[in-house]
Protein backbone atom coordinates (compact mmCIF):
# COMPACT_ATOMS: atom_id res chain seq x y z
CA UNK A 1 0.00 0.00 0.00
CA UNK A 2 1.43 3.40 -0.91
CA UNK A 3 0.08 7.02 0.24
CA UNK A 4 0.31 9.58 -2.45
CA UNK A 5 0.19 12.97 -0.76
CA UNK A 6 -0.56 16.00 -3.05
CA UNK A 7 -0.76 19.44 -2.09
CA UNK A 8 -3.24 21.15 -4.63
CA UNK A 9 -1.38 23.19 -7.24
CA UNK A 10 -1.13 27.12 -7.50
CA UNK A 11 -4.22 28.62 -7.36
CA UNK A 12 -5.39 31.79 -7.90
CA UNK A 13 -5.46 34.50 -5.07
CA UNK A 14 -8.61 35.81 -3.76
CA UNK A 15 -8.84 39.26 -5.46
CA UNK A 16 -8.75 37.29 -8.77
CA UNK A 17 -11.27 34.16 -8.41
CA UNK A 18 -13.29 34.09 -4.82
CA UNK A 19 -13.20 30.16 -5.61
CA UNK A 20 -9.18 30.26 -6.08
CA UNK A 21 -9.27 27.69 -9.03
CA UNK A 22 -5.84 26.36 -10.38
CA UNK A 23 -3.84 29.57 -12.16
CA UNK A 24 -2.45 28.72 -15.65
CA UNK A 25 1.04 27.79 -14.07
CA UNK A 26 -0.71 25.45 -11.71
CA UNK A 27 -2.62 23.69 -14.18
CA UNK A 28 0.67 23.25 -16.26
CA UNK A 29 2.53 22.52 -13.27
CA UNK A 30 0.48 19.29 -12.17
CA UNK A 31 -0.28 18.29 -15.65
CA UNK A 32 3.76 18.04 -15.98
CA UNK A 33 3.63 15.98 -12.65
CA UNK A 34 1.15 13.65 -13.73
CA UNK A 35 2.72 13.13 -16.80
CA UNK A 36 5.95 12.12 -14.89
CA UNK A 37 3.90 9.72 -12.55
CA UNK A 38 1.75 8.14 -15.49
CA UNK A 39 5.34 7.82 -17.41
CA UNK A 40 6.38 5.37 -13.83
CA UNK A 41 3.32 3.82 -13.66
CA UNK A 42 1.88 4.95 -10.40
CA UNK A 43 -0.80 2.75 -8.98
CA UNK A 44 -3.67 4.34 -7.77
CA UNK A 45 -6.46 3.03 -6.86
CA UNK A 46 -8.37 6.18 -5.91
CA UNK A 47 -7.81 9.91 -5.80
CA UNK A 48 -9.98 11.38 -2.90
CA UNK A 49 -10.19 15.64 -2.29
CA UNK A 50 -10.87 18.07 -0.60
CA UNK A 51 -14.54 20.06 -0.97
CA UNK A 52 -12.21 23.19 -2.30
CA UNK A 53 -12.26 23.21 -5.98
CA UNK A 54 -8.51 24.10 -6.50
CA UNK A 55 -8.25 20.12 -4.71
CA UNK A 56 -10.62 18.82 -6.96
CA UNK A 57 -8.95 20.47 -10.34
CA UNK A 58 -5.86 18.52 -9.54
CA UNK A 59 -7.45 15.63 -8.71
CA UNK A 60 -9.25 15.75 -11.98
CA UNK A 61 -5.86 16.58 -13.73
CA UNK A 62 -4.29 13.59 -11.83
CA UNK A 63 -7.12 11.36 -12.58
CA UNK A 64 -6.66 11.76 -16.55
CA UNK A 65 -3.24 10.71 -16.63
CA UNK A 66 -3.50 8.02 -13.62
CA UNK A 67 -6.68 6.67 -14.51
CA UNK A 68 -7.61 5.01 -11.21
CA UNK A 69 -10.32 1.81 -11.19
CA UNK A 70 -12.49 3.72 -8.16
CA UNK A 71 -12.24 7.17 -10.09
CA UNK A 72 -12.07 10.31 -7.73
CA UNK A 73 -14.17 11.06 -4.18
CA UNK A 74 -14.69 14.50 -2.21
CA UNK A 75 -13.73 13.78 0.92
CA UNK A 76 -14.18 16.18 4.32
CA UNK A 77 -11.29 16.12 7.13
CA UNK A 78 -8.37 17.09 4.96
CA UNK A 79 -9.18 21.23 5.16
CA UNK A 80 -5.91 23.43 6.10
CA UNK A 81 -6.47 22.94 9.90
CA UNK A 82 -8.37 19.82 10.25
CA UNK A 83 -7.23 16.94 12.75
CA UNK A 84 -4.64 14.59 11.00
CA UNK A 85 -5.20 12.24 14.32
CA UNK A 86 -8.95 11.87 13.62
CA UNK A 87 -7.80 11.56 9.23
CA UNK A 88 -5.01 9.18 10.23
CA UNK A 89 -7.44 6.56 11.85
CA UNK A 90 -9.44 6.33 8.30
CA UNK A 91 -6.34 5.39 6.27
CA UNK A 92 -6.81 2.13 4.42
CA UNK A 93 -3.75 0.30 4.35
CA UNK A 94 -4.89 -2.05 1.28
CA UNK A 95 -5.07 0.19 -1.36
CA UNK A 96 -3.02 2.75 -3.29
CA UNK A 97 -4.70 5.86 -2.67
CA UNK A 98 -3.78 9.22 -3.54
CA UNK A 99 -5.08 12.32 -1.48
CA UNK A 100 -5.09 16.01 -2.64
CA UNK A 101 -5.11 18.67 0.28
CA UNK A 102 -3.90 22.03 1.70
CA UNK A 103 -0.89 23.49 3.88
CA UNK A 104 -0.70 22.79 7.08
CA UNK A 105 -2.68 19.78 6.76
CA UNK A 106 -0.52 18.18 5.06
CA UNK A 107 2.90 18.34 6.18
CA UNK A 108 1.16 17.61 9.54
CA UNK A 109 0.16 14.87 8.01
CA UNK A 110 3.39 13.59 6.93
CA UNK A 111 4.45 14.55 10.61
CA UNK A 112 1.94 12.43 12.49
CA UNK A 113 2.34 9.06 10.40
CA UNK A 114 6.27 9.43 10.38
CA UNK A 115 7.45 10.88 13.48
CA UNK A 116 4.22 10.59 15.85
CA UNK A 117 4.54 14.41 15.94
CA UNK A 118 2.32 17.12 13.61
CA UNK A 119 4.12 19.50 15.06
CA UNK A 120 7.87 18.12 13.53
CA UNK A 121 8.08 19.20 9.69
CA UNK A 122 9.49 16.13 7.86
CA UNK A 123 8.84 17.16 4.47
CA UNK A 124 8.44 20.93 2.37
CA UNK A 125 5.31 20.35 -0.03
CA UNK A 126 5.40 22.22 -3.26
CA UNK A 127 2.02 22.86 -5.35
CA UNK A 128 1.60 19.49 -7.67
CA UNK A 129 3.90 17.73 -5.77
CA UNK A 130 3.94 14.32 -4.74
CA UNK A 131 5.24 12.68 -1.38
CA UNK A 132 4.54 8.90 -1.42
CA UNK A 133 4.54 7.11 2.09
CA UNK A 134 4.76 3.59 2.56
CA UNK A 135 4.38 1.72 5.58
CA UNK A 136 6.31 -1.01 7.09
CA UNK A 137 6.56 -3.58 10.41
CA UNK A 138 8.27 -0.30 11.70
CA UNK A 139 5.97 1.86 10.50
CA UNK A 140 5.30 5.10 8.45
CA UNK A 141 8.03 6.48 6.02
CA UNK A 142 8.67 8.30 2.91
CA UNK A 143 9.46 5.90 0.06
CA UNK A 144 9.91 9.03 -2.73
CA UNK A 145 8.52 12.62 -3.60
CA UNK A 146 8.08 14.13 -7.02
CA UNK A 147 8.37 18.22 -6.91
CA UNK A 148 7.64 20.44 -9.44
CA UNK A 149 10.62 22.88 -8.67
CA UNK A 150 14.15 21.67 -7.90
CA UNK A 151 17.13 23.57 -6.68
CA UNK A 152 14.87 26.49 -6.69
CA UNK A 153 13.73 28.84 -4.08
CA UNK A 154 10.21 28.22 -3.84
């Protein structure tokens, strides 16, 4: 079972689109991304969101290259400051499922299931990028991240 961990990609700022939908670079920017994880052969099973529509464009953009079997699912509990404790306890560990989220709720995320700690940063998410956790007799750990920018202040 693998965890693919996406924080959405750019979005617009408030002043231009109330909604913040994906901006032109953050469309291109997780289309590029899901081109590189289609090229590997990523397994998903399912791509699940959150109820903000800048999640659910890059699901949608993830789900045409990745084409998983159960499709894409809005999901609640994954908002900026929602409870990665009370998300944690939902995770199926049989299936390849990919989840697309916000800052801090993420990197808490990756906190909680690697170090026992949302509070310790393990890992800097960029917008489209992917951190894929794995899980072990030992437990939790990051098996590999695809980022969007590299060597680049971001």
């Amino acid at each position: 079972m693998a965890l693919y961990l996406i924080q959405h990609g750019k979005s617009r700022s408030k002043a231009e689109d109330s909604k913040q939908r994906l901006s032109d670079l953050g469309r291109a920017d997780t289309r590029r991304i899901a081109q590189v994880a289609e090229g590997y052969r990523v397994p998903v099973s399912i791509i699940r969101h959150s109820r903000k529509e800048r999640a659910f464009e890059t699901a949608r953009i993830f789900a045409q290259f990745l084409t998983p079997e159960r499709g894409i699912e809005e999901i609640d509990g994954i908002d900026p400051m929602d409870d990665v404790e009370t998300f944690a306890i939902t995770l199926d560990t049989k299936e390849n499922s990919m989840v697309v989220g916000h800052l801090p709720f993420m990197e808490r995320l990756v906190g909680y299931l690697v170090a026992g700690n949302p509070e310790k940063r393990i890992f800097k998410f960029q917008n489209s990028g992917i951190v894929c956790l794995d899980k072990d007799e030992n437990g939790w750990f990051i098996s590999w991240t695809l980022m969007p920018n590299i060597g680049k202040d971001i």
